[in-house]
C-alpha atoms as a PDB file:
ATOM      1  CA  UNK A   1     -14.830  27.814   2.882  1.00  0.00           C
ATOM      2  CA  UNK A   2     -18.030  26.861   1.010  1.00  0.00           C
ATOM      3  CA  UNK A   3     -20.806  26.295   3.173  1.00  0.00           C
ATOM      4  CA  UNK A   4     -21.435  22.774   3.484  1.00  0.00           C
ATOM      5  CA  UNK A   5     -18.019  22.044   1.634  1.00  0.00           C
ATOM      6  CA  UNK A   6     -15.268  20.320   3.462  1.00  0.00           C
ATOM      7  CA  UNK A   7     -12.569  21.572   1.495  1.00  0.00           C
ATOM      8  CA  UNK A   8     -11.005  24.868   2.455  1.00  0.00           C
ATOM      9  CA  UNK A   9      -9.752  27.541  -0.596  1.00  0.00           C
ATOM     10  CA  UNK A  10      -6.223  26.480   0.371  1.00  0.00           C
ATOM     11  CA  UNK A  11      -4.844  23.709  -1.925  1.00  0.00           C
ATOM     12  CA  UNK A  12      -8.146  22.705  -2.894  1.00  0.00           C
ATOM     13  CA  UNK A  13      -7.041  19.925  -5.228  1.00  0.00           C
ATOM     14  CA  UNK A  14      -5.005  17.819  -2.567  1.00  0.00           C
ATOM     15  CA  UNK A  15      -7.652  18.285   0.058  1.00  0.00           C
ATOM     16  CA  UNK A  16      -9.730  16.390  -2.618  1.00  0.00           C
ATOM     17  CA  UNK A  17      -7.555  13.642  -3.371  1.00  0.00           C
ATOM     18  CA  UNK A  18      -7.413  13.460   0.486  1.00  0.00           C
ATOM     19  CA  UNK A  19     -10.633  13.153   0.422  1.00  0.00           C
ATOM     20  CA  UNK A  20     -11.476  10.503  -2.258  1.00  0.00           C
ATOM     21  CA  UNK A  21      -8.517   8.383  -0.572  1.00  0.00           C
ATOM     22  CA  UNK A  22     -10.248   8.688   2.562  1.00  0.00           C
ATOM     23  CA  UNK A  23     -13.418   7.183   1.618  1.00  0.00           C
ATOM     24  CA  UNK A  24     -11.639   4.700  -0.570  1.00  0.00           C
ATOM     25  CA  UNK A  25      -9.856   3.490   2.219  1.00  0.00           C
ATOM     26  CA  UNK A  26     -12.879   3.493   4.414  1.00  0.00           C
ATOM     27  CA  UNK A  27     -14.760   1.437   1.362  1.00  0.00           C
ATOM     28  CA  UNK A  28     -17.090   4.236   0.575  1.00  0.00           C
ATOM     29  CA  UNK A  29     -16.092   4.401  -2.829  1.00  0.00           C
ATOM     30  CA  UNK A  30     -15.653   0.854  -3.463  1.00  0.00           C
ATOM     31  CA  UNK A  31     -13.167  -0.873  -6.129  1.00  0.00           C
ATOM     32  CA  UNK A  32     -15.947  -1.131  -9.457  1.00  0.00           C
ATOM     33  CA  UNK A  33     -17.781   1.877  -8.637  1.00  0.00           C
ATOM     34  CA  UNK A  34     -18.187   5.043 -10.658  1.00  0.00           C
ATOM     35  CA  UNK A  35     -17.265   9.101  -9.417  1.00  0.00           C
ATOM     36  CA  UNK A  36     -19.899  11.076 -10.976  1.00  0.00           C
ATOM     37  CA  UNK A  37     -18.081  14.861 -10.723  1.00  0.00           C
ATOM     38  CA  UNK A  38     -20.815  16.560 -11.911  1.00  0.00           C
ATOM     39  CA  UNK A  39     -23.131  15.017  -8.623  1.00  0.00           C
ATOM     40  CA  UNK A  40     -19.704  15.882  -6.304  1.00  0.00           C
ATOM     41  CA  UNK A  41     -18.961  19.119  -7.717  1.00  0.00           C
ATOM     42  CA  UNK A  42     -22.422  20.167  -7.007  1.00  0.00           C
ATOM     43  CA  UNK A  43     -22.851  18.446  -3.436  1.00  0.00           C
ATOM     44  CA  UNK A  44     -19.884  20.390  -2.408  1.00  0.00           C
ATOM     45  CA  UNK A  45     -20.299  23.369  -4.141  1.00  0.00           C
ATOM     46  CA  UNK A  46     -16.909  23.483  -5.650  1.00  0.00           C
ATOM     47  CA  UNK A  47     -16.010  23.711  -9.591  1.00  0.00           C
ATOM     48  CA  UNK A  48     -14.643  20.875 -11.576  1.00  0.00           C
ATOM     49  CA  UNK A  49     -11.177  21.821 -12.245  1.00  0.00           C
ATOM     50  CA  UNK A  50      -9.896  20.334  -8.663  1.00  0.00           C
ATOM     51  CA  UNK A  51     -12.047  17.409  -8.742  1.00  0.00           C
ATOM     52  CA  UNK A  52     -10.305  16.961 -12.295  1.00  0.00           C
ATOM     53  CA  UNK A  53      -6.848  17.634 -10.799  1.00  0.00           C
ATOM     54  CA  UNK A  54      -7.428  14.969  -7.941  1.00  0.00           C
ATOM     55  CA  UNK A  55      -9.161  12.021 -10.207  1.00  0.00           C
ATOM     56  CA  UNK A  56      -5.745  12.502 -12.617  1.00  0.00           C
ATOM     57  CA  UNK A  57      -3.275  12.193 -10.120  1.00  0.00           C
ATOM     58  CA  UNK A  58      -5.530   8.808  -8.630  1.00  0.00           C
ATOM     59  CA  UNK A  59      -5.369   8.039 -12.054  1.00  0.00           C
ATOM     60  CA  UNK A  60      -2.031   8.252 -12.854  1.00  0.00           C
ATOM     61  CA  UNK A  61      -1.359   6.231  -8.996  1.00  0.00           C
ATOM     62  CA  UNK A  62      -3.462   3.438 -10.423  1.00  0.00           C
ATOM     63  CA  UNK A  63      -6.643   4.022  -8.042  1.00  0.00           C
ATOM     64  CA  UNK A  64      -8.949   4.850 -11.174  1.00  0.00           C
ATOM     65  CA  UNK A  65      -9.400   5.304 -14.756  1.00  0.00           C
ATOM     66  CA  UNK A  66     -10.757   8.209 -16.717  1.00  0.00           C
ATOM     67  CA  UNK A  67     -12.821   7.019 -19.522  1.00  0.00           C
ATOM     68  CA  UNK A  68     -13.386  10.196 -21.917  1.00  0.00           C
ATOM     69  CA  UNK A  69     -16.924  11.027 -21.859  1.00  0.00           C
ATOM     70  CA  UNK A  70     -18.051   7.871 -20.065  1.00  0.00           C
ATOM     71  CA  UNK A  71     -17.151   8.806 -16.648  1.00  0.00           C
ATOM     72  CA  UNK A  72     -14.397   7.610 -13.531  1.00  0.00           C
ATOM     73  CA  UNK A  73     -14.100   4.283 -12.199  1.00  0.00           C
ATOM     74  CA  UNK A  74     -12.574   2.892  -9.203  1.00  0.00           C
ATOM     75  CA  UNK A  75     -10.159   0.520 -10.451  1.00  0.00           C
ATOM     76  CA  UNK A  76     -10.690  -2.931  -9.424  1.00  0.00           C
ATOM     77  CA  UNK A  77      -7.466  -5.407  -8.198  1.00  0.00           C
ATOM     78  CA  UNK A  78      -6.506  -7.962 -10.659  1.00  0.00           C
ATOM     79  CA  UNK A  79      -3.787 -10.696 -10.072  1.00  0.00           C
ATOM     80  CA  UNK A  80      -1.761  -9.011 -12.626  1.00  0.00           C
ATOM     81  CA  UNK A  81      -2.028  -6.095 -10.450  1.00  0.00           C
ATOM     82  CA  UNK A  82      -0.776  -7.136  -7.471  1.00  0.00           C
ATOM     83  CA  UNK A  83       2.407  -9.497  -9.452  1.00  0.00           C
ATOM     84  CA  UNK A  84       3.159  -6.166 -10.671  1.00  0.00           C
ATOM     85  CA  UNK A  85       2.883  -4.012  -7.777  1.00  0.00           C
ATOM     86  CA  UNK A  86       5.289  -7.081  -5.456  1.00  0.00           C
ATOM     87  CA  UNK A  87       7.487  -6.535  -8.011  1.00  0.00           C
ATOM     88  CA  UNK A  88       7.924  -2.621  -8.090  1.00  0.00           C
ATOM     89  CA  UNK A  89       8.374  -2.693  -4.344  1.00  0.00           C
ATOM     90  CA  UNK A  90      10.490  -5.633  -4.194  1.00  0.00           C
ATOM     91  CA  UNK A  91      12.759  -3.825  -6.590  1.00  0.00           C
ATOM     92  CA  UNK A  92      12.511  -0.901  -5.192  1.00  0.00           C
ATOM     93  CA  UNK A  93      13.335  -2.086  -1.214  1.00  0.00           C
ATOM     94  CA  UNK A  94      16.212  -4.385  -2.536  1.00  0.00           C
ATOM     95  CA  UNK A  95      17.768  -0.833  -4.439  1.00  0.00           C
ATOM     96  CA  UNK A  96      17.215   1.029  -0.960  1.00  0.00           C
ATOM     97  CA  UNK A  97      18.977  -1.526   1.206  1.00  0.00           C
ATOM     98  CA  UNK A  98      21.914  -2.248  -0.929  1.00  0.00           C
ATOM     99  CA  UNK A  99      22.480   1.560  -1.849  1.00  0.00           C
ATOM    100  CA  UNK A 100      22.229   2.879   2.011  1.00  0.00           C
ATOM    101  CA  UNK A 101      24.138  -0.286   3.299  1.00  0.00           C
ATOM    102  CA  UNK A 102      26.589   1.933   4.749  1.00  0.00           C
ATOM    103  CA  UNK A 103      24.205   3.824   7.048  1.00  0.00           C
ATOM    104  CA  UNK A 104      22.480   0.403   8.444  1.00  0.00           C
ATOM    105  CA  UNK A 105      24.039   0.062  11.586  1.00  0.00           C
ATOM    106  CA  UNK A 106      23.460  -1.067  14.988  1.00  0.00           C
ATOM    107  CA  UNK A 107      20.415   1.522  15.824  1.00  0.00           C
ATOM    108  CA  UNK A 108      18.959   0.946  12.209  1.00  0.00           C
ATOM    109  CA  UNK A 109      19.189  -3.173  13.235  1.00  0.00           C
ATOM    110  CA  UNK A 110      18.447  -2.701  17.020  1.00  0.00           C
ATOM    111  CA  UNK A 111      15.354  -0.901  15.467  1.00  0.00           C
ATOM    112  CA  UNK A 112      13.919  -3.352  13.245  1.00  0.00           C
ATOM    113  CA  UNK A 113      14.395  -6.070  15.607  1.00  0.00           C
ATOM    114  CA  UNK A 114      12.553  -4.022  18.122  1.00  0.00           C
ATOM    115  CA  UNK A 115       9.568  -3.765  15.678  1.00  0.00           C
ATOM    116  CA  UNK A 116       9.655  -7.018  14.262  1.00  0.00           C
ATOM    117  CA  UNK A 117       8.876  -8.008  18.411  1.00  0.00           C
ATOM    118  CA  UNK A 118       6.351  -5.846  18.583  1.00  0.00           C
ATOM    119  CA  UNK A 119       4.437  -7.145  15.178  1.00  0.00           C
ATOM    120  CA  UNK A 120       4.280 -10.454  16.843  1.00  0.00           C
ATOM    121  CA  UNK A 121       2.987  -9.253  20.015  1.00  0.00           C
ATOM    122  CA  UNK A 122       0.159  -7.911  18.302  1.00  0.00           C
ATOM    123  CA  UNK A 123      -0.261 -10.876  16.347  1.00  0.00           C
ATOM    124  CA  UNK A 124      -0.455 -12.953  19.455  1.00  0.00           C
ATOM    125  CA  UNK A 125      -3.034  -9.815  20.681  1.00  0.00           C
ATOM    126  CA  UNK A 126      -5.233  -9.998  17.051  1.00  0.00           C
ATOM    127  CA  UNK A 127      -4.504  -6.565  16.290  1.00  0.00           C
ATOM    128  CA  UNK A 128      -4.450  -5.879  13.387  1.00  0.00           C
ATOM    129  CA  UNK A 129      -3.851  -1.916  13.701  1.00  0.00           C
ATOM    130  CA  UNK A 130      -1.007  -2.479  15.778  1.00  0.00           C
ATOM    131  CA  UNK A 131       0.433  -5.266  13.522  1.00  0.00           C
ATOM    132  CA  UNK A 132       0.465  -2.813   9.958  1.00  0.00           C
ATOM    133  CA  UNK A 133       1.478  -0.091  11.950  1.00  0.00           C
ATOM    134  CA  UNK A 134       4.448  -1.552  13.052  1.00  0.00           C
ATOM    135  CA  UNK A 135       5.126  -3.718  10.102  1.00  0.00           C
ATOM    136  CA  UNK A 136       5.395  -0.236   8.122  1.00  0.00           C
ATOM    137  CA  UNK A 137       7.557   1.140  10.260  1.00  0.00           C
ATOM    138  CA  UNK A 138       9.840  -1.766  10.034  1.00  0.00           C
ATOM    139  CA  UNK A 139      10.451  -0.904   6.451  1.00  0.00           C
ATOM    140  CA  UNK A 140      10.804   2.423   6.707  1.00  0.00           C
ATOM    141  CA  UNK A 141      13.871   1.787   9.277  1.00  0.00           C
ATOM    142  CA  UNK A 142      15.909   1.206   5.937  1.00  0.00           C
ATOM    143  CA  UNK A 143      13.510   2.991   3.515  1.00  0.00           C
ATOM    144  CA  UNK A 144      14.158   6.181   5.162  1.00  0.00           C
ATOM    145  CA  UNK A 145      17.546   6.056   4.833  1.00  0.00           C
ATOM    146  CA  UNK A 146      16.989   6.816   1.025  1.00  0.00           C
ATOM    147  CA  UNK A 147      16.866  10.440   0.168  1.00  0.00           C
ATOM    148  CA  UNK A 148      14.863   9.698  -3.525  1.00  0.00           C
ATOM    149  CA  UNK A 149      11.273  10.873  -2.816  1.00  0.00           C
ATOM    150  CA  UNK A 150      10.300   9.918  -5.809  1.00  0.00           C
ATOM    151  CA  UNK A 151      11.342   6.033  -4.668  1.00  0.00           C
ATOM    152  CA  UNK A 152       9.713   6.383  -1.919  1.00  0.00           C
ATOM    153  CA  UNK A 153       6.259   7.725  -2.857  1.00  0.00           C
ATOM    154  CA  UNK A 154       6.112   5.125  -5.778  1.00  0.00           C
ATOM    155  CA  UNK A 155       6.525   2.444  -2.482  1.00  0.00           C
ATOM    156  CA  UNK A 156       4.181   4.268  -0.585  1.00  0.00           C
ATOM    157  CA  UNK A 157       1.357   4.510  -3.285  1.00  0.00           C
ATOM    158  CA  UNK A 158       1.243   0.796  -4.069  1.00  0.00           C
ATOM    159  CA  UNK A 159       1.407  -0.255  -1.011  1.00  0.00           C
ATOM    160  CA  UNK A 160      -1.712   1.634  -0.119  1.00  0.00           C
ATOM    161  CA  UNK A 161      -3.225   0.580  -3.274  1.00  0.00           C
ATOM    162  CA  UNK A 162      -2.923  -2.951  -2.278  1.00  0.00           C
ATOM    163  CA  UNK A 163      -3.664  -2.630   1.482  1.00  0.00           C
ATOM    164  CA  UNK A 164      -5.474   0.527   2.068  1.00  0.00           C
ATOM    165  CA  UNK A 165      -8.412  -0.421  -0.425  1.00  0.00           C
ATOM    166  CA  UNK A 166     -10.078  -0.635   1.625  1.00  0.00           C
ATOM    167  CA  UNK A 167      -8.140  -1.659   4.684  1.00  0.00           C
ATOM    168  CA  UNK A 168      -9.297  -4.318   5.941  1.00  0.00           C
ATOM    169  CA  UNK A 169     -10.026  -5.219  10.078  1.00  0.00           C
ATOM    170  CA  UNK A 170      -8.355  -8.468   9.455  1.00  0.00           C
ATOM    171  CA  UNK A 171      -5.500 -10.944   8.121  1.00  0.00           C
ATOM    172  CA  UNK A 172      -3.923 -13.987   7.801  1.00  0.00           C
ATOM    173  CA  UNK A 173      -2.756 -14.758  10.685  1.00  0.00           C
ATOM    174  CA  UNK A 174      -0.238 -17.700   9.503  1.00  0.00           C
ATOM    175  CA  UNK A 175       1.121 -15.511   6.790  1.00  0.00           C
ATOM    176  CA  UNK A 176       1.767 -12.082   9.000  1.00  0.00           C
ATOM    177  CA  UNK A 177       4.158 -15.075  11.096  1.00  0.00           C
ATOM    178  CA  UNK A 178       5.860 -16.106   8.241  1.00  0.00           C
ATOM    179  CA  UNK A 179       6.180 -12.322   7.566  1.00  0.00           C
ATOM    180  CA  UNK A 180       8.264 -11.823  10.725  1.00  0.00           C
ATOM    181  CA  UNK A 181      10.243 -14.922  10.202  1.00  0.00           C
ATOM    182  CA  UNK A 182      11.176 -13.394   7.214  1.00  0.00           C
ATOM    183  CA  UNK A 183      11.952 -10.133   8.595  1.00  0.00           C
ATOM    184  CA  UNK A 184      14.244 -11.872  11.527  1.00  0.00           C
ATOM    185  CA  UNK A 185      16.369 -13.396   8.275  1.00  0.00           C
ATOM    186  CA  UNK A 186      16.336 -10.346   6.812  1.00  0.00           C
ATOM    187  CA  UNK A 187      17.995  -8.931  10.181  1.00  0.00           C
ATOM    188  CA  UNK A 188      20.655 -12.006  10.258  1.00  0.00           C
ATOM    189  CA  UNK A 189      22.035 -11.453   6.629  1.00  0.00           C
ATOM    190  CA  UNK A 190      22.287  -7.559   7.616  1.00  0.00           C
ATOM    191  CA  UNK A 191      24.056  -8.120  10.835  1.00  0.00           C
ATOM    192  CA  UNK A 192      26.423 -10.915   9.431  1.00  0.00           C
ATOM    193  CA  UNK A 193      27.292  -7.907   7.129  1.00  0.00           C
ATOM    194  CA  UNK A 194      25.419  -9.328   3.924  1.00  0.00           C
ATOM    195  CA  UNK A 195      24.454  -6.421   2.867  1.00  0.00           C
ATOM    196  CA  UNK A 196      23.707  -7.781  -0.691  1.00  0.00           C
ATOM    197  CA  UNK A 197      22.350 -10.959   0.464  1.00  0.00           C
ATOM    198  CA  UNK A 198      19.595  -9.281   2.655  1.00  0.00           C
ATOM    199  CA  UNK A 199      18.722  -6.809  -0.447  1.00  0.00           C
ATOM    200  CA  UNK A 200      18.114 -10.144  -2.529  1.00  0.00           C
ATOM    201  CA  UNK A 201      16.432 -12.066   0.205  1.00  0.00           C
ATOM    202  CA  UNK A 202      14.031  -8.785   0.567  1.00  0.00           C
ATOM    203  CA  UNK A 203      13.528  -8.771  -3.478  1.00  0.00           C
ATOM    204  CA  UNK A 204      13.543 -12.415  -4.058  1.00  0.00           C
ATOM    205  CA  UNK A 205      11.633 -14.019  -0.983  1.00  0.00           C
ATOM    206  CA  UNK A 206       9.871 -11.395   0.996  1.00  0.00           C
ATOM    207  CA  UNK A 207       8.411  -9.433  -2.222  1.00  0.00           C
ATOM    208  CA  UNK A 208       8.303 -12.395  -4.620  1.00  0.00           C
ATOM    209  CA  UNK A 209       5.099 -12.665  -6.187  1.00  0.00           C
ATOM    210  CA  UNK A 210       5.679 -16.525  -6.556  1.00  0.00           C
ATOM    211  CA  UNK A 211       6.938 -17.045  -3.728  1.00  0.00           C
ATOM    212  CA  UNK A 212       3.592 -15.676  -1.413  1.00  0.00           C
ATOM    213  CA  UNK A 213       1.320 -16.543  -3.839  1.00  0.00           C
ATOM    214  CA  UNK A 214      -0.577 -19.020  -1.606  1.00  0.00           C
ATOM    215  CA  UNK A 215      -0.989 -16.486   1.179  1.00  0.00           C
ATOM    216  CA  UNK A 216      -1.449 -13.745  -1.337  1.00  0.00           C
ATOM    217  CA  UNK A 217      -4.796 -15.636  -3.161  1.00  0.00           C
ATOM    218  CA  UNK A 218      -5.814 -16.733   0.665  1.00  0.00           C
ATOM    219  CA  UNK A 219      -5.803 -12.744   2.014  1.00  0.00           C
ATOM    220  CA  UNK A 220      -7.203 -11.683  -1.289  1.00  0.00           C
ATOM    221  CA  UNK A 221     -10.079 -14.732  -1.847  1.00  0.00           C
ATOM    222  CA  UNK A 222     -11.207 -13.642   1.822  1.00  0.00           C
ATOM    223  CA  UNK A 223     -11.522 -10.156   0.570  1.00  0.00           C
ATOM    224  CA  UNK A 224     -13.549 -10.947  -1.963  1.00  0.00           C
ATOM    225  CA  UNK A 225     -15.924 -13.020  -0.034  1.00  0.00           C
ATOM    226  CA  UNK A 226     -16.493 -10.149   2.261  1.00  0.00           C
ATOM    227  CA  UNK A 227     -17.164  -7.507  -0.432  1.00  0.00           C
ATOM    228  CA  UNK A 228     -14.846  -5.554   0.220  1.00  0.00           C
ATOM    229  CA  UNK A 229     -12.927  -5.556  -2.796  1.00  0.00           C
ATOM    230  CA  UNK A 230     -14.243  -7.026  -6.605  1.00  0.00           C
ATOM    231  CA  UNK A 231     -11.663  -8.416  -8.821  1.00  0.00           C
ATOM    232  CA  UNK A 232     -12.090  -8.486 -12.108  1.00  0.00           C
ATOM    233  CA  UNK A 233     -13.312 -11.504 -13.307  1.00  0.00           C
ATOM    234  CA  UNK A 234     -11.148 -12.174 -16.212  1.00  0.00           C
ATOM    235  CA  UNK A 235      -7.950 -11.419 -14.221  1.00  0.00           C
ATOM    236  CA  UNK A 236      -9.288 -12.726 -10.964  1.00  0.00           C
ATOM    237  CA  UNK A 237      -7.220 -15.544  -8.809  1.00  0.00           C
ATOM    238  CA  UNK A 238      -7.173 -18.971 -10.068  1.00  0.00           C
END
């Protein structure tokens, strides 16, 4: 290890993208601002080449853009953004539940209910922590029935890219309710055996872009007014 450096020899490269998600998600490196590798390769006395390795793959996850000889930016949210992003995971989660509807059954249910308690406990609690935590885990009940990591690191990513960009000690409280309403529907249409019903109602209400749009302007407006994110101002929500 480099003195001073807190990256170890040992997959250097993903111990930087670790790194640079880190202090995205802790708003360090804030949505609009540049990564100047020459000032980080020399702060942490490392070479270029893994700092070059890390900014592609953020890159190619959406979290920045590589302008040739002008430099890295963190990539700010846009509306079109998001629209895009509800639909990839919408897509995505209906494909999941439909495909593994065999292997929901009564634990996989049982489960989610569980959870879907638990999210509104912390709601009534204002936790926020507690609430996401859960709330993922929900999800992954069916997602991790799917054995196509590639499906389920393209969820992952833009989820994090539209949550963890910071993430942020707060929410809408009347939209995370809705959320679980929507969940305990979800739940019905899988235990009356409508397998096909719950993988549109996940796609087509609970990931629609159109359908959340209210909430999603309301969670997003709010970020904006606290700083911690910048849309862009041509894209940003109407």
């Amino acid at each position: 290890m480099v003195e001073g450096c807190p990256f170890s020899v040992v997959s250097l490269r993903q111990q930087v993208y670790d790194y640079l998600r880190g202090q995205m998600n802790r708003g360090e490196l804030r949505p609009g601002s540049a990564i100047n590798l020459k000032e980080m390769s020399a702060r942490f006395g490392i070479s270029l080449t893994p700092l070059r390795e890390a900014l592609l793959q953020l890159e190619t996850e959406g979290f920045v853009t590589i302008f040739p000889r002008k430099g890295i930016v963190v990539n700010p949210l846009s509306e079109d953004d998001i629209r895009r992003a509800y639909e990839v995971i919408g897509a995505l989660e209906a494909a999941v539940v439909f495909n593994e509807r065999a292997k929901i059954k009564y634990t996989e249910i049982a489960q989610m209910r569980h959870l879907n308690a638990l999210m509104r406990e912390a709601l009534e609690r204002d936790d926020f922590t507690t609430f996401y935590d859960h709330n993922l885990a929900f999800h992954n009940v069916y997602l991790n029935l799917s054995n196509n990591s590639r499906l389920l690191r393209t969820v992952m990513i833009l989820k994090q890219r539209l949550y963890d960009f910071p993430r942020r000690e707060g929410f809408v409280k009347e939209w995370e309710m809705t959320s679980t309403g929507e969940h305990e529907r979800f739940i019905e249409l899988l235990e009356s055996g409508d397998a096909k019903g719950a993988s549109d109602y996940m796609r087509d209400v609970h990931w629609s872009f159109d359908v959340q749009r209210s909430w999603i302007h309301r969670y997003y407006r709010e970020l904006e007014k606290d700083e911690a994110i910048k849309l862009r101002p041509e894209e940003g929500f109407r």
